[in-house]
Protein backbone atom coordinates (compact mmCIF):
# COMPACT_ATOMS: atom_id res chain seq x y z
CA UNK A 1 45.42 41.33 90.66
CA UNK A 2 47.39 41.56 87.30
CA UNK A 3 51.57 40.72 87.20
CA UNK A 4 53.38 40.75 84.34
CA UNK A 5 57.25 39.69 83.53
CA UNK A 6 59.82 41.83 81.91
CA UNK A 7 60.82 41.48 78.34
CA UNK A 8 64.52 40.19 77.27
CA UNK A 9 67.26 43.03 76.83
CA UNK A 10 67.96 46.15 78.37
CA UNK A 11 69.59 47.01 81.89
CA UNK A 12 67.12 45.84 84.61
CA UNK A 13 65.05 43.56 82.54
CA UNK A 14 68.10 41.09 83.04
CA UNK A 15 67.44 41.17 87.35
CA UNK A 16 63.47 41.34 87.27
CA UNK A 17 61.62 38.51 87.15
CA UNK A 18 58.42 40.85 86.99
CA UNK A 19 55.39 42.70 88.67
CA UNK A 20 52.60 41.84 90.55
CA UNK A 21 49.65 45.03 90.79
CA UNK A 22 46.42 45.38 92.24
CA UNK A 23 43.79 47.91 90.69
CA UNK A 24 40.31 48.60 92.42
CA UNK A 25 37.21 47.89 89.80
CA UNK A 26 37.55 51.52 88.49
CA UNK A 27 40.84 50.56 87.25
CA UNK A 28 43.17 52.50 89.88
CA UNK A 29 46.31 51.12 91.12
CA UNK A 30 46.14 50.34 94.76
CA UNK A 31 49.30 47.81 95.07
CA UNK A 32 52.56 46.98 93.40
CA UNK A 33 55.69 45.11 93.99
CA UNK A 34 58.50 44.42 91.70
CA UNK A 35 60.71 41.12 92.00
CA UNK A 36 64.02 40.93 91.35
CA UNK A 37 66.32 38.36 91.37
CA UNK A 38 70.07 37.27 91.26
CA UNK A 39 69.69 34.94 88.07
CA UNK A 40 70.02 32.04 89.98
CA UNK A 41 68.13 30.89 93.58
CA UNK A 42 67.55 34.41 95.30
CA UNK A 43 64.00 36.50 94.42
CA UNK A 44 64.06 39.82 96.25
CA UNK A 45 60.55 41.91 96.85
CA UNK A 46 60.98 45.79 95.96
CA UNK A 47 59.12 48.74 96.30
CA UNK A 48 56.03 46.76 97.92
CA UNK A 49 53.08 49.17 98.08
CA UNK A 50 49.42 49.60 98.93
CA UNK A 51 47.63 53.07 98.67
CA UNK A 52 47.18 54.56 102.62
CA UNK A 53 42.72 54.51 102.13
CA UNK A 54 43.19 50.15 100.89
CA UNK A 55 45.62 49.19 103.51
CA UNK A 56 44.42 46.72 105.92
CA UNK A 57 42.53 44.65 103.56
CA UNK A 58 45.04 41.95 103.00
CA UNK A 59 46.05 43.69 99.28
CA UNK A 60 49.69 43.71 100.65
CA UNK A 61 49.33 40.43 101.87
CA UNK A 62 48.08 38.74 98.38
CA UNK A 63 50.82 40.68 96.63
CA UNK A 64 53.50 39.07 98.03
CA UNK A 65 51.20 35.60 97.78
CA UNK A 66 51.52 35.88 94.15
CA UNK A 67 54.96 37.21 93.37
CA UNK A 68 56.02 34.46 95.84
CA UNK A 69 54.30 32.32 93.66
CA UNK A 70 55.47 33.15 90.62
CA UNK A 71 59.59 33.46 91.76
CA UNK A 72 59.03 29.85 92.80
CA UNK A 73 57.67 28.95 89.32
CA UNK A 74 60.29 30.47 88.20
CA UNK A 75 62.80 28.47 89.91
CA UNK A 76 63.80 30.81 92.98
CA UNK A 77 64.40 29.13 96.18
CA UNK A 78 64.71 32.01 98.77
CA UNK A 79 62.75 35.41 98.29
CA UNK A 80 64.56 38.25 100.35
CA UNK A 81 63.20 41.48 101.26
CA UNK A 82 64.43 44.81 103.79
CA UNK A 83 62.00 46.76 105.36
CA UNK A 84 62.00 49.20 108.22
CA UNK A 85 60.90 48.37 111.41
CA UNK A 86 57.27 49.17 111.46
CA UNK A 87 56.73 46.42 108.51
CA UNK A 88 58.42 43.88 111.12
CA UNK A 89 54.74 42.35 112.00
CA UNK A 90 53.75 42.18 108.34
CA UNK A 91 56.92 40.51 106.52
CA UNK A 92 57.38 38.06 109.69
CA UNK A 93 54.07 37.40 111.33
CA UNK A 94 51.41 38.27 107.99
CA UNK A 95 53.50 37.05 105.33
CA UNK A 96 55.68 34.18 106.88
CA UNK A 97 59.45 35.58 105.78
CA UNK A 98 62.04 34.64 108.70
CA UNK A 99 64.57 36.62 110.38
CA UNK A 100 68.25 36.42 108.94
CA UNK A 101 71.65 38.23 109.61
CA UNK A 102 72.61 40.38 106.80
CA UNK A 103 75.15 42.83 106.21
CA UNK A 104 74.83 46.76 104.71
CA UNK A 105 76.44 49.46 102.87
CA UNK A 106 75.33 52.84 103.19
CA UNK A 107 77.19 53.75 99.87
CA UNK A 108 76.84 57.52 100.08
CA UNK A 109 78.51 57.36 103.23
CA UNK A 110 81.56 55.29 101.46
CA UNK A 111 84.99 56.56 100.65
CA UNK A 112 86.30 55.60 97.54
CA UNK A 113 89.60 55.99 96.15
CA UNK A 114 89.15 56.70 92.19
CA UNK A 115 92.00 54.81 89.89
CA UNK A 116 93.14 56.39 86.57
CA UNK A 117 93.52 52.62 85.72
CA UNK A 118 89.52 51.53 84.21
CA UNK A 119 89.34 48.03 84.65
């Protein structure tokens, strides 16, 4: 498994502390995740995953291993991630992460009133 960090400037570099991939021996990529974080104590897991014919071989599993490692080298405290309900048993049970109360915005379904004023 290969990760890499992102490079300094640009939007999104500044809220990802990196990558973490998996590639069979031909050289095809059969996991990812992306970290971001808040720029302080919070890592949060993105986009985790593994291609449908390697699931069930722990890839998924050592992914989040490793970017959990490397957020706490990096000086995170909590990692965060969503996931629907059929990925309850791997986040909580496989991979250790606890059940919290959080809120959500379904943005598209948001009204907005629009101001001349730009702030």
């Amino acid at each position: 498994m290969a990760g890499g960090r992102n490079g300094d400037g640009g939007i999104g570099y500044a809220h990802s502390l990196g990558w973490v991939a998996a590639r069979s021996e031909d050289g095809t990529l059969t996991g990812f995740v992306n970290v971001a974080w808040d720029g302080g104590d919070h890592a949060f897991l993105i986009d985790t995953k593994v291609r449908p014919d390697h699931q069930r071989r722990g890839i998924g599993v050592e992914l989040v291993r490793l970017a959990a490692g490397h957020a706490k080298e990096a000086g995170c405290e909590w990692m965060e991630v969503d996931f629907d309900e059929p990925l309850t048993t791997f986040y909580y049970d496989t991979c250790g992460f606890v059940p919290t109360q959080a809120g959500l915005l379904h943005l598209p379904d948001m009204q907005f009133a629009h101001s001349s004023q730009q702030g």
